[in-house]
Protein backbone atom coordinates (compact mmCIF):
# COMPACT_ATOMS: atom_id res chain seq x y z
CA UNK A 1 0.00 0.00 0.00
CA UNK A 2 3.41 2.87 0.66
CA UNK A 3 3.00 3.00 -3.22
CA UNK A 4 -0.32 4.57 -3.26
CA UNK A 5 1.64 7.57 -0.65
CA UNK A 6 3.84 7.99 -4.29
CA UNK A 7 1.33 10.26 -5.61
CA UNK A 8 1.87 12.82 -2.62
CA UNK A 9 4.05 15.90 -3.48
CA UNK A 10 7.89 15.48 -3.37
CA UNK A 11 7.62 16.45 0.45
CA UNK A 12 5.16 13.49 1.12
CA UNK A 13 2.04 13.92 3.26
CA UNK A 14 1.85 17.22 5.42
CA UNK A 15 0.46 16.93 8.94
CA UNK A 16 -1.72 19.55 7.34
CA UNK A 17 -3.19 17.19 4.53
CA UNK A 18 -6.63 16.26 4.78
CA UNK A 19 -6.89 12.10 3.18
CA UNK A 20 -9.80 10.32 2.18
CA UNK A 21 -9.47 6.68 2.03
CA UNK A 22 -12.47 5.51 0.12
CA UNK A 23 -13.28 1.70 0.74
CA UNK A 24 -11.22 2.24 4.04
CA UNK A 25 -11.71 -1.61 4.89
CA UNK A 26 -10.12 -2.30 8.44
CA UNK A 27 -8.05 0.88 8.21
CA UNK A 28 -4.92 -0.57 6.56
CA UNK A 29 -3.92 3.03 5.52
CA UNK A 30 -4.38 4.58 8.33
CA UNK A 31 -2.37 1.78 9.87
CA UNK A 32 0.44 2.72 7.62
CA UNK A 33 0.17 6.90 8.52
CA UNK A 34 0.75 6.32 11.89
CA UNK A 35 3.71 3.94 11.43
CA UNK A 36 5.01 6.46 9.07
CA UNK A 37 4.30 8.94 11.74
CA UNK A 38 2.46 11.17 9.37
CA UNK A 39 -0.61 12.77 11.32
CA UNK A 40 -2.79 14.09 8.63
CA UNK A 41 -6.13 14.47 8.73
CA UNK A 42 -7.43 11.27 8.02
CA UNK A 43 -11.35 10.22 7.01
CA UNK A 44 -12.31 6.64 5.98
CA UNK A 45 -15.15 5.91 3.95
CA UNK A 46 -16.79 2.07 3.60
CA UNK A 47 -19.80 0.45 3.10
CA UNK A 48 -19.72 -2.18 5.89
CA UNK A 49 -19.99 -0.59 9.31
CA UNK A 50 -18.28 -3.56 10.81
CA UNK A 51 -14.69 -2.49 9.17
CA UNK A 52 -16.09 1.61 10.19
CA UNK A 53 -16.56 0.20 13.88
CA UNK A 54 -13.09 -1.65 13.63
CA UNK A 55 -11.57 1.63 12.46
CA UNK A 56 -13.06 3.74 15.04
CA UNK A 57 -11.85 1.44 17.74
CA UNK A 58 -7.76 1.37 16.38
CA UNK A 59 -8.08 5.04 15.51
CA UNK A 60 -10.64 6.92 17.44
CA UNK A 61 -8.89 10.30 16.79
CA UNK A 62 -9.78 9.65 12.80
CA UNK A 63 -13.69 9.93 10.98
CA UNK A 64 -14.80 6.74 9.86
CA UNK A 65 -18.36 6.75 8.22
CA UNK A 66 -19.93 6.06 4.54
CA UNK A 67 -20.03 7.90 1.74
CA UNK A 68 -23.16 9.42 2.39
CA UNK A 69 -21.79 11.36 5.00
CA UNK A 70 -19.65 13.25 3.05
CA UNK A 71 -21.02 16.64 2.71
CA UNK A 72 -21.52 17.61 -0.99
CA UNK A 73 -18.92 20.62 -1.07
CA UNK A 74 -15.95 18.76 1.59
CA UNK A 75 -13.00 18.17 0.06
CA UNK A 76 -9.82 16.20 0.63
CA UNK A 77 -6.25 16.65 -0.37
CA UNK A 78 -5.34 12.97 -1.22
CA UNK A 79 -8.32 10.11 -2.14
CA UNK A 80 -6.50 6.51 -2.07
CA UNK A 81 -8.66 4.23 -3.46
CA UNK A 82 -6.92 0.23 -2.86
CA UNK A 83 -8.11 -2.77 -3.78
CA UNK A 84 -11.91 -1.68 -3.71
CA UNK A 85 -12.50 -2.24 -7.20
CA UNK A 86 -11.42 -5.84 -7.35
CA UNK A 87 -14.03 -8.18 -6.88
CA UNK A 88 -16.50 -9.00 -9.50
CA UNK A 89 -20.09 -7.41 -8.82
CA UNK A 90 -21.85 -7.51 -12.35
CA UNK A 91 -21.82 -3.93 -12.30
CA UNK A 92 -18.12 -2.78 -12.05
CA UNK A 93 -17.69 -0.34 -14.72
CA UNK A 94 -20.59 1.40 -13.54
CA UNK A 95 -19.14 1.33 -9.83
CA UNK A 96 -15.84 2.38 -11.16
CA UNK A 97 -17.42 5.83 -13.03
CA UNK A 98 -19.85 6.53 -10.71
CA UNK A 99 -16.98 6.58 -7.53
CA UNK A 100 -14.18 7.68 -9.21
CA UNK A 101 -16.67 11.35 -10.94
CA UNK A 102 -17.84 11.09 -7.17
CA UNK A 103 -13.61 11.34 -6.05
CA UNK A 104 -13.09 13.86 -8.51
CA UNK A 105 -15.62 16.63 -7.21
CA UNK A 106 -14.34 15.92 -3.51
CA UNK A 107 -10.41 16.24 -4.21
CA UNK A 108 -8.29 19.04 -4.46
CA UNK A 109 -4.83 17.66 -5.47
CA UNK A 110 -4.62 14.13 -6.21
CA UNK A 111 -6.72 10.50 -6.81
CA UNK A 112 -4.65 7.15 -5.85
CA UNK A 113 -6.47 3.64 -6.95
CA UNK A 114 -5.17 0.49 -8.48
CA UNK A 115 -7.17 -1.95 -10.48
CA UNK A 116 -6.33 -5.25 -12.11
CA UNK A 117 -5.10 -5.71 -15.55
CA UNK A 118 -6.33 -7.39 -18.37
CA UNK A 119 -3.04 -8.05 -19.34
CA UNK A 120 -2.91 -11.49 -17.68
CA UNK A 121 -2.40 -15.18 -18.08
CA UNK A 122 -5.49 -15.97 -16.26
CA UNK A 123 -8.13 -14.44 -14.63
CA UNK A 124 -10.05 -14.97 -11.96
CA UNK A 125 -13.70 -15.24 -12.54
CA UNK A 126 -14.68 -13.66 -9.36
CA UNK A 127 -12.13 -10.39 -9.37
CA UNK A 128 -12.58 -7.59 -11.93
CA UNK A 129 -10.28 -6.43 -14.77
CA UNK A 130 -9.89 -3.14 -16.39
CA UNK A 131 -7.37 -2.31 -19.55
CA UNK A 132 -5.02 0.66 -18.73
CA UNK A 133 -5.97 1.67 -22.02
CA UNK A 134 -9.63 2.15 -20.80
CA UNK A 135 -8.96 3.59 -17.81
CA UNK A 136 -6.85 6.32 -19.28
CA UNK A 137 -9.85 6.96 -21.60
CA UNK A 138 -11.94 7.22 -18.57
CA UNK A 139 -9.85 9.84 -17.18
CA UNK A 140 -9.35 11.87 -20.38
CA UNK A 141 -12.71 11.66 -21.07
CA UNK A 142 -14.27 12.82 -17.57
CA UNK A 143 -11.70 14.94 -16.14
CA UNK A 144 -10.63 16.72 -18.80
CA UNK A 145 -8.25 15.78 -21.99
CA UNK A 146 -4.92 18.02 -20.57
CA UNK A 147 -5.80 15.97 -16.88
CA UNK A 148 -1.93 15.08 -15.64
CA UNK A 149 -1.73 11.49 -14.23
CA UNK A 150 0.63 8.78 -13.97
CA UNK A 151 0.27 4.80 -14.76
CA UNK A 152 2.48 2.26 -12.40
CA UNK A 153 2.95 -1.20 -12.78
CA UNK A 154 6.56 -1.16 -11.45
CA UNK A 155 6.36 -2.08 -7.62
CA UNK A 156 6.72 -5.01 -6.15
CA UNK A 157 3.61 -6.07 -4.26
CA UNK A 158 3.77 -8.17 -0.50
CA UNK A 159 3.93 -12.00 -1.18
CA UNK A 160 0.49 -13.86 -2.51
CA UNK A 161 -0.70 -10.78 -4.30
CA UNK A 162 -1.83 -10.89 -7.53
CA UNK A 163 0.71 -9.68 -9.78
CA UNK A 164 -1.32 -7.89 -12.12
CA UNK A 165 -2.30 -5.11 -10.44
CA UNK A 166 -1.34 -1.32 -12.18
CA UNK A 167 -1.71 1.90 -10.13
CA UNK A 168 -3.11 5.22 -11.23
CA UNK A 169 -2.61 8.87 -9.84
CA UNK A 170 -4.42 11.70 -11.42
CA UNK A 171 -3.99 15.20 -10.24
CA UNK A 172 -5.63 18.05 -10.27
CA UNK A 173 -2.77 20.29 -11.31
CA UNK A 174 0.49 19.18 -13.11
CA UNK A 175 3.25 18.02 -10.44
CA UNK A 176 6.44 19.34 -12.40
């Protein structure tokens, strides 16, 4: 997950930085801040109020609640998105669109998410694939044809993850 921090600016997090982690799970990112030591102002967002109560109870000085508690004009710094587009549903491109225009109108400086590849020996029936190809469409499309971002495939991942995993930053401004 430290290679979803990548698309911070070349100072990393500030303490200042306000961080949505959207599909927060158990708090895995949050997790990783405080080992890090980086105290930013941290909000997770999930759909399964067990993982918000098991947040809440490791890091009760963090906002855990769903999406629908977002208020329409709060924004965030940094959105990480990991891992939450990966299982099948039957309606992941339409999950993918609708979250990611939903991430776009609540961040001011950068989007983190990784998705699976299609470029892959086999896949799994029950995860979900996306071309890099297509998701570059989808960001030129929605956010805007000049939109700076950057495709990763490069990292190593922890042993027994799926190796075909590709991450994506995309930024509101240009970073150079």
């Amino acid at each position: 997950m430290t290679y979803l921090l990548g698309v911070t600016n070349p100072n990393g997090l500030q303490h200042s930085d306000k961080i949505l982690d959207f599909g927060c799970g158990t708090a895995a990112l949050a997790d990783l801040l405080r080992d890090v030591n980086i105290q930013a102002s941290y909000t997770g967002v999930d759909i399964v109020d067990e993982f918000l109560d098991c947040g809440r109870a490791k890091h009760p000085h963090h906002h855990f609640c769903k999406q629908g508690d977002i208020q329409p004009n709060q924004t965030f710094d940094y959105i990480f998105i990991s891992g939450t587009f990966n299982n099948y549903t039957g309606n992941n491109e339409l999950f993918f669109e609708t979250t990611m225009r939903w991430c776009w109108r609540h961040c001011s400086h950068a989007i983190a998410f990784n998705l699976f590849s299609t470029y892959v020996d086999y896949q799994d029936s029950g995860l979900w694939y996306k071309a890099p190809e297509q998701t570059i469409q989808f960001i030129k499309s929605n956010f805007g044809h000049s939109t700076p971002f950057q495709m990763l495939n490069d990292y190593v991942l922890p042993s027994g993850a799926i190796p075909s995993e590709y991450t994506v930053y995309v930024y509101r401004q240009p970073t150079k």
